[in-house]
PDB file of N, CA and C in Angstrom:
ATOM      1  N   UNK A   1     -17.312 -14.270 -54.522  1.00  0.00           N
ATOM      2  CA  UNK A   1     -17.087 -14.598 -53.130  1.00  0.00           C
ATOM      3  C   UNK A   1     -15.884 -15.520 -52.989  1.00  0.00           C
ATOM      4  N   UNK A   2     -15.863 -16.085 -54.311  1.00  0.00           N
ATOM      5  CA  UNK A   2     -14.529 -17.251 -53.929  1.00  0.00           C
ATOM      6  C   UNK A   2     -13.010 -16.181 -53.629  1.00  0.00           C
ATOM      7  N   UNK A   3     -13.216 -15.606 -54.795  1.00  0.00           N
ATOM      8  CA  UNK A   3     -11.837 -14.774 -54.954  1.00  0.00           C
ATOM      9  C   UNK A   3     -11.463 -14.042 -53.623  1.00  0.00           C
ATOM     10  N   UNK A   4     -12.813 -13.065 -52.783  1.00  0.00           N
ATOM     11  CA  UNK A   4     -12.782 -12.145 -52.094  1.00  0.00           C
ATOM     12  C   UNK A   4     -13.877 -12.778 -51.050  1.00  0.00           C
ATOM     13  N   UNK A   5     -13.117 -13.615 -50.013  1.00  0.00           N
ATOM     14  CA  UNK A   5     -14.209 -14.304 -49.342  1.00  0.00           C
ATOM     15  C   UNK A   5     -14.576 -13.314 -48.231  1.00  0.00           C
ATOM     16  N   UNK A   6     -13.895 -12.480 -47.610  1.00  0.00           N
ATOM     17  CA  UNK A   6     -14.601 -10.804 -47.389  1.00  0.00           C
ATOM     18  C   UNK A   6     -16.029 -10.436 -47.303  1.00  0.00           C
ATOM     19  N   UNK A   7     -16.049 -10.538 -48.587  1.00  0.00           N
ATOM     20  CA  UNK A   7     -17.894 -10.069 -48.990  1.00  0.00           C
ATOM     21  C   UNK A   7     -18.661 -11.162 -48.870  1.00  0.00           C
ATOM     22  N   UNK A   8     -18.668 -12.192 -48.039  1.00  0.00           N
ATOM     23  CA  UNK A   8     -19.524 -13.101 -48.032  1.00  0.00           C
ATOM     24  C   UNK A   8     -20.280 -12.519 -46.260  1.00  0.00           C
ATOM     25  N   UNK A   9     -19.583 -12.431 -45.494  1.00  0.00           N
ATOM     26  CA  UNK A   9     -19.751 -10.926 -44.502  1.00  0.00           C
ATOM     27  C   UNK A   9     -21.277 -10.224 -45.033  1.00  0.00           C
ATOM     28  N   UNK A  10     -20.401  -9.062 -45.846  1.00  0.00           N
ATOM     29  CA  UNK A  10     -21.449  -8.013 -46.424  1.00  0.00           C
ATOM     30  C   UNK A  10     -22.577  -8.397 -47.126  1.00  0.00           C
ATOM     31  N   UNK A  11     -23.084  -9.605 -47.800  1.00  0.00           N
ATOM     32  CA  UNK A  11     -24.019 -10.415 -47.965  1.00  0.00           C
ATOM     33  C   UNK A  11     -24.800 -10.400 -46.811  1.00  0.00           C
ATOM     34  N   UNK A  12     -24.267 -11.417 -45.690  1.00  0.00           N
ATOM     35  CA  UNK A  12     -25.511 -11.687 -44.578  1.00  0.00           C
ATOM     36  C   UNK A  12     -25.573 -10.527 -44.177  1.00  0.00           C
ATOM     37  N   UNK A  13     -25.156  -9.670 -44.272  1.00  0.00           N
ATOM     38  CA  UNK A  13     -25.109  -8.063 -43.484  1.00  0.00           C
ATOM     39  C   UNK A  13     -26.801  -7.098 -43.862  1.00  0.00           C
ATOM     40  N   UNK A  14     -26.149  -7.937 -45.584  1.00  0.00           N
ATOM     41  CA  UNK A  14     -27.287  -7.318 -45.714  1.00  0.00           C
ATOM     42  C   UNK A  14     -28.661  -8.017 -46.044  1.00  0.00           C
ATOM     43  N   UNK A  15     -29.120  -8.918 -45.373  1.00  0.00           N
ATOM     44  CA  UNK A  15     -29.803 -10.050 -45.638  1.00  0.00           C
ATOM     45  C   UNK A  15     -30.180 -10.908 -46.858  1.00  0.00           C
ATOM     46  N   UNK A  16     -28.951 -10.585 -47.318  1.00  0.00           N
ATOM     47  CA  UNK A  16     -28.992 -11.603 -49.050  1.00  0.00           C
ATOM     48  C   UNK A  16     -28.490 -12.445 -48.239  1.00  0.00           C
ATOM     49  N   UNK A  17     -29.515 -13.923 -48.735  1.00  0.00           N
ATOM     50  CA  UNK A  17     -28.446 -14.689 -48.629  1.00  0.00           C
ATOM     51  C   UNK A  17     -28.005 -15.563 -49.589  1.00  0.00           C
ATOM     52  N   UNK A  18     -27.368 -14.687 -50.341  1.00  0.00           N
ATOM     53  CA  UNK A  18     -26.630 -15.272 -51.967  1.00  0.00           C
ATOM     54  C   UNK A  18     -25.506 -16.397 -51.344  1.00  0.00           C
ATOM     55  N   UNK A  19     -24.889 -16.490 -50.209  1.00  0.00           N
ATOM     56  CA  UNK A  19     -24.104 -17.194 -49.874  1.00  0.00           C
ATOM     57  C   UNK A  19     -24.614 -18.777 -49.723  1.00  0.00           C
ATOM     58  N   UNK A  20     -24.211 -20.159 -50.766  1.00  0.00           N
ATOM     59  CA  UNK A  20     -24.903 -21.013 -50.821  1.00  0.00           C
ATOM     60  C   UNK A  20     -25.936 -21.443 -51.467  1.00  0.00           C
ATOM     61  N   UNK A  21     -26.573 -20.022 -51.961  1.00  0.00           N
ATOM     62  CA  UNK A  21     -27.939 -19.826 -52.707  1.00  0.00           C
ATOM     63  C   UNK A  21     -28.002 -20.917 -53.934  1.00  0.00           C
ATOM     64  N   UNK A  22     -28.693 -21.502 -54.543  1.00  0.00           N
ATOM     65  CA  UNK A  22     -28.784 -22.236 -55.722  1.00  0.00           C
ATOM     66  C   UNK A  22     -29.115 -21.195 -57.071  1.00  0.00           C
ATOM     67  N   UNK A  23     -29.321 -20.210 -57.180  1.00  0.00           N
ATOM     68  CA  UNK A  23     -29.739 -19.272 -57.502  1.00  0.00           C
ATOM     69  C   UNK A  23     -28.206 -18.238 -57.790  1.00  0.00           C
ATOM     70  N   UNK A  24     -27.399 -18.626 -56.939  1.00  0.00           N
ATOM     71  CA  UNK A  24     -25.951 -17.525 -57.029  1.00  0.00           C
ATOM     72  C   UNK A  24     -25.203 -17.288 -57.790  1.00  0.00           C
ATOM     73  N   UNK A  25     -25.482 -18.607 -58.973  1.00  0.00           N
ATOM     74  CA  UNK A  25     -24.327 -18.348 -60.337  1.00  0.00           C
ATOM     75  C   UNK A  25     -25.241 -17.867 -61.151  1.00  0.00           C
ATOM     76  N   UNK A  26     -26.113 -18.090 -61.329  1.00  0.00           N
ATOM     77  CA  UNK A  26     -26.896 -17.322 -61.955  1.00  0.00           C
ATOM     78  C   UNK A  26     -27.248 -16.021 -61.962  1.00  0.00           C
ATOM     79  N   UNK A  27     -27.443 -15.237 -61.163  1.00  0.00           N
ATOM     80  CA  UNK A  27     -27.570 -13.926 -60.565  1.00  0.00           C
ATOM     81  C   UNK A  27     -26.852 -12.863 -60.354  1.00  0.00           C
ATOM     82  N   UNK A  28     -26.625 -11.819 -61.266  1.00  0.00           N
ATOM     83  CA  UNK A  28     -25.838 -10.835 -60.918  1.00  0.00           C
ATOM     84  C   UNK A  28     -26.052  -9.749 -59.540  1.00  0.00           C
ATOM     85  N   UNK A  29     -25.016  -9.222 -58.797  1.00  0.00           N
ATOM     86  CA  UNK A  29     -25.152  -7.923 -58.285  1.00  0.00           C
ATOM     87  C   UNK A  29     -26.769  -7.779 -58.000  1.00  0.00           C
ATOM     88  N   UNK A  30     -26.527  -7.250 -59.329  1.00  0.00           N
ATOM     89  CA  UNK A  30     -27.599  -6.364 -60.006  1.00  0.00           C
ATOM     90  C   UNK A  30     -28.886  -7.144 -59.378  1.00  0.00           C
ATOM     91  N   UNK A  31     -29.099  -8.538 -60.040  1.00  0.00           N
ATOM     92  CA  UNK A  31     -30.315  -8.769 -59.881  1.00  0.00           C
ATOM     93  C   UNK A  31     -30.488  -9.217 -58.566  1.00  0.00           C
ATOM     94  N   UNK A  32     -29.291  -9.825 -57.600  1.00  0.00           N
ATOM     95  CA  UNK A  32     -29.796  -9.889 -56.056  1.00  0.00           C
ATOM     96  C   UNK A  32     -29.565  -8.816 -55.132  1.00  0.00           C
ATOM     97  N   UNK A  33     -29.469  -7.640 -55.747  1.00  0.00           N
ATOM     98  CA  UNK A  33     -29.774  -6.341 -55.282  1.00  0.00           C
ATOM     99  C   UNK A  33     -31.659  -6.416 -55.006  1.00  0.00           C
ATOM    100  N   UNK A  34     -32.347  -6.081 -56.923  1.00  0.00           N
ATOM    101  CA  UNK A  34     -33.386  -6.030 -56.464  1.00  0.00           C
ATOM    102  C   UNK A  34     -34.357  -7.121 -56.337  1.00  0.00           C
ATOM    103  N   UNK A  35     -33.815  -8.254 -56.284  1.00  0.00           N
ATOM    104  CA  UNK A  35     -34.350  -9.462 -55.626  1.00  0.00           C
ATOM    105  C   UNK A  35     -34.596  -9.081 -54.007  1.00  0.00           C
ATOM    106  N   UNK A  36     -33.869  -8.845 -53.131  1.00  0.00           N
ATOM    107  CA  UNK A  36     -33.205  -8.415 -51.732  1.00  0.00           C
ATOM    108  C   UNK A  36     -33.789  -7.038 -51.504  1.00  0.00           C
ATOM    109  N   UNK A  37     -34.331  -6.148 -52.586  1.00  0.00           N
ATOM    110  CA  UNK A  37     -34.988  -5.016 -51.935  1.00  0.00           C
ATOM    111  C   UNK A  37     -33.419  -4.033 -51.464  1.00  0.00           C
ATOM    112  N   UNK A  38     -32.346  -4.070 -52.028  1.00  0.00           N
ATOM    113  CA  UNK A  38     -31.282  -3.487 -51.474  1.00  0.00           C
ATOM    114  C   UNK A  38     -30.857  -2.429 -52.649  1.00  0.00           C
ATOM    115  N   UNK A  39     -30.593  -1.388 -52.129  1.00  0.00           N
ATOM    116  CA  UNK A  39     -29.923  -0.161 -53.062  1.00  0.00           C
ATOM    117  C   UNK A  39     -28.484  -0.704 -53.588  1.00  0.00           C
ATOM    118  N   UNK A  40     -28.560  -0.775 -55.027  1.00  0.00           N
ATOM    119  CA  UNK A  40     -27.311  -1.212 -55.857  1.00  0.00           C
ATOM    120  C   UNK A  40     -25.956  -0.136 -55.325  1.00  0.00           C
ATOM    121  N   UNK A  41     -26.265   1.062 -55.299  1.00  0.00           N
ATOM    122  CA  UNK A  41     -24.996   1.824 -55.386  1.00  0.00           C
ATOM    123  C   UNK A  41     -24.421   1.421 -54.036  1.00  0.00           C
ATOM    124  N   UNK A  42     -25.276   1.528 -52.607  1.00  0.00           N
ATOM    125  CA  UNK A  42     -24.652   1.349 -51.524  1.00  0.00           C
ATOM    126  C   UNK A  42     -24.299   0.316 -51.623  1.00  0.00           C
ATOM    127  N   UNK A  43     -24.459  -1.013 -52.300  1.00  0.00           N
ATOM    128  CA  UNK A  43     -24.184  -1.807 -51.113  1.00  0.00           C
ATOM    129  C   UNK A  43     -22.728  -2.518 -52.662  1.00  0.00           C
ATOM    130  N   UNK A  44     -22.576  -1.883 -53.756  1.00  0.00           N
ATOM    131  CA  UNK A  44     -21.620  -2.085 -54.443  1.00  0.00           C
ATOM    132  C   UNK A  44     -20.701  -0.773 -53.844  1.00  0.00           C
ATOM    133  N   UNK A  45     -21.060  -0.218 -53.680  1.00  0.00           N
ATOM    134  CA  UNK A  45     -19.681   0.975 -52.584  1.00  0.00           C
ATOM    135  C   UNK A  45     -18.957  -0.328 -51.308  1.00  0.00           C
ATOM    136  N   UNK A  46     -20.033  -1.210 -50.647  1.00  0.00           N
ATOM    137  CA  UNK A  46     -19.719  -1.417 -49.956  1.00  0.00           C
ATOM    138  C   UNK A  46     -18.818  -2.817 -50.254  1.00  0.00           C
ATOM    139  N   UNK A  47     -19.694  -3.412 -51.068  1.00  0.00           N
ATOM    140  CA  UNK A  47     -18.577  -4.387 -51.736  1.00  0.00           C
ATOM    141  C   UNK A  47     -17.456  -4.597 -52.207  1.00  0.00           C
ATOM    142  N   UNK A  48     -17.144  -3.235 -53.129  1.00  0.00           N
ATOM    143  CA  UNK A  48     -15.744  -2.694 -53.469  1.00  0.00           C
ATOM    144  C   UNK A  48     -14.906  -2.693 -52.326  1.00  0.00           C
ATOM    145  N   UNK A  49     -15.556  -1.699 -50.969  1.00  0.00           N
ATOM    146  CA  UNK A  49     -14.571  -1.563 -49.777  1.00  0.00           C
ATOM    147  C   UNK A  49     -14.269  -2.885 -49.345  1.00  0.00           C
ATOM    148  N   UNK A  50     -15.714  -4.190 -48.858  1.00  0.00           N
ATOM    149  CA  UNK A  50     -14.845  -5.357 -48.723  1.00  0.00           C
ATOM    150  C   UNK A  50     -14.056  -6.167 -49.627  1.00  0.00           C
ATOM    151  N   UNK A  51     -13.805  -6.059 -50.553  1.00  0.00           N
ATOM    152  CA  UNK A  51     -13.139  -6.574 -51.844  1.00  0.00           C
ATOM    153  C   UNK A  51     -12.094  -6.244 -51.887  1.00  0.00           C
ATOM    154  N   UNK A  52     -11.936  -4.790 -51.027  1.00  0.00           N
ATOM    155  CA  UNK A  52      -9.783  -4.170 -51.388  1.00  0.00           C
ATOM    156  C   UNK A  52     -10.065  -3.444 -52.412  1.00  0.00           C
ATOM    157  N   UNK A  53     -11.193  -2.500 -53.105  1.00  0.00           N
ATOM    158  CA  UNK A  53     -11.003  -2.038 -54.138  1.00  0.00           C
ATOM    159  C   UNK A  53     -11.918  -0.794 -53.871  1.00  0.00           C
ATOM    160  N   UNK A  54     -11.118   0.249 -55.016  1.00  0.00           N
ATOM    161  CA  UNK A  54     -11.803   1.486 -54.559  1.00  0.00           C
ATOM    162  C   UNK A  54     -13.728   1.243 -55.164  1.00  0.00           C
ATOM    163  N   UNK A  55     -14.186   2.337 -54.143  1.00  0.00           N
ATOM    164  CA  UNK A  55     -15.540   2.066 -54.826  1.00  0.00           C
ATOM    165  C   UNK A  55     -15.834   3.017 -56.170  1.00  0.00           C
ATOM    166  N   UNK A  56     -16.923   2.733 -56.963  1.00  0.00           N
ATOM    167  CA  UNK A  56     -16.972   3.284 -58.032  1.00  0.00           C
ATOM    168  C   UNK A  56     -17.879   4.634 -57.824  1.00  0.00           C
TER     169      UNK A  56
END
């Protein structure tokens, strides 16, 4: 989020709220995906797009 403050957006969007979290350096993607109950592929498609980068 530091690099690409963008996706801090697509976070509350999607009701993570990794933004601030104590929990955030610790935690990949991955695991506050299914922490959050959120589908990994969409919402890393969607991250890539806010990031400036193609999605995978």
């Amino acid at each position: 989020m530091g690099q690409w403050p963008g996706t801090m957006e697509l976070f509350l969007r999607y009701d993570m709220l990794c933004v601030g979290c104590v929990f955030g350096p610790f935690h990949s993607v991955a695991d506050a995906c299914k922490e959050h109950q959120v589908c990994q592929t969409e919402f890393l498609n969607a991250l890539n797009a806010a990031a400036g980068l193609m999605p995978r």
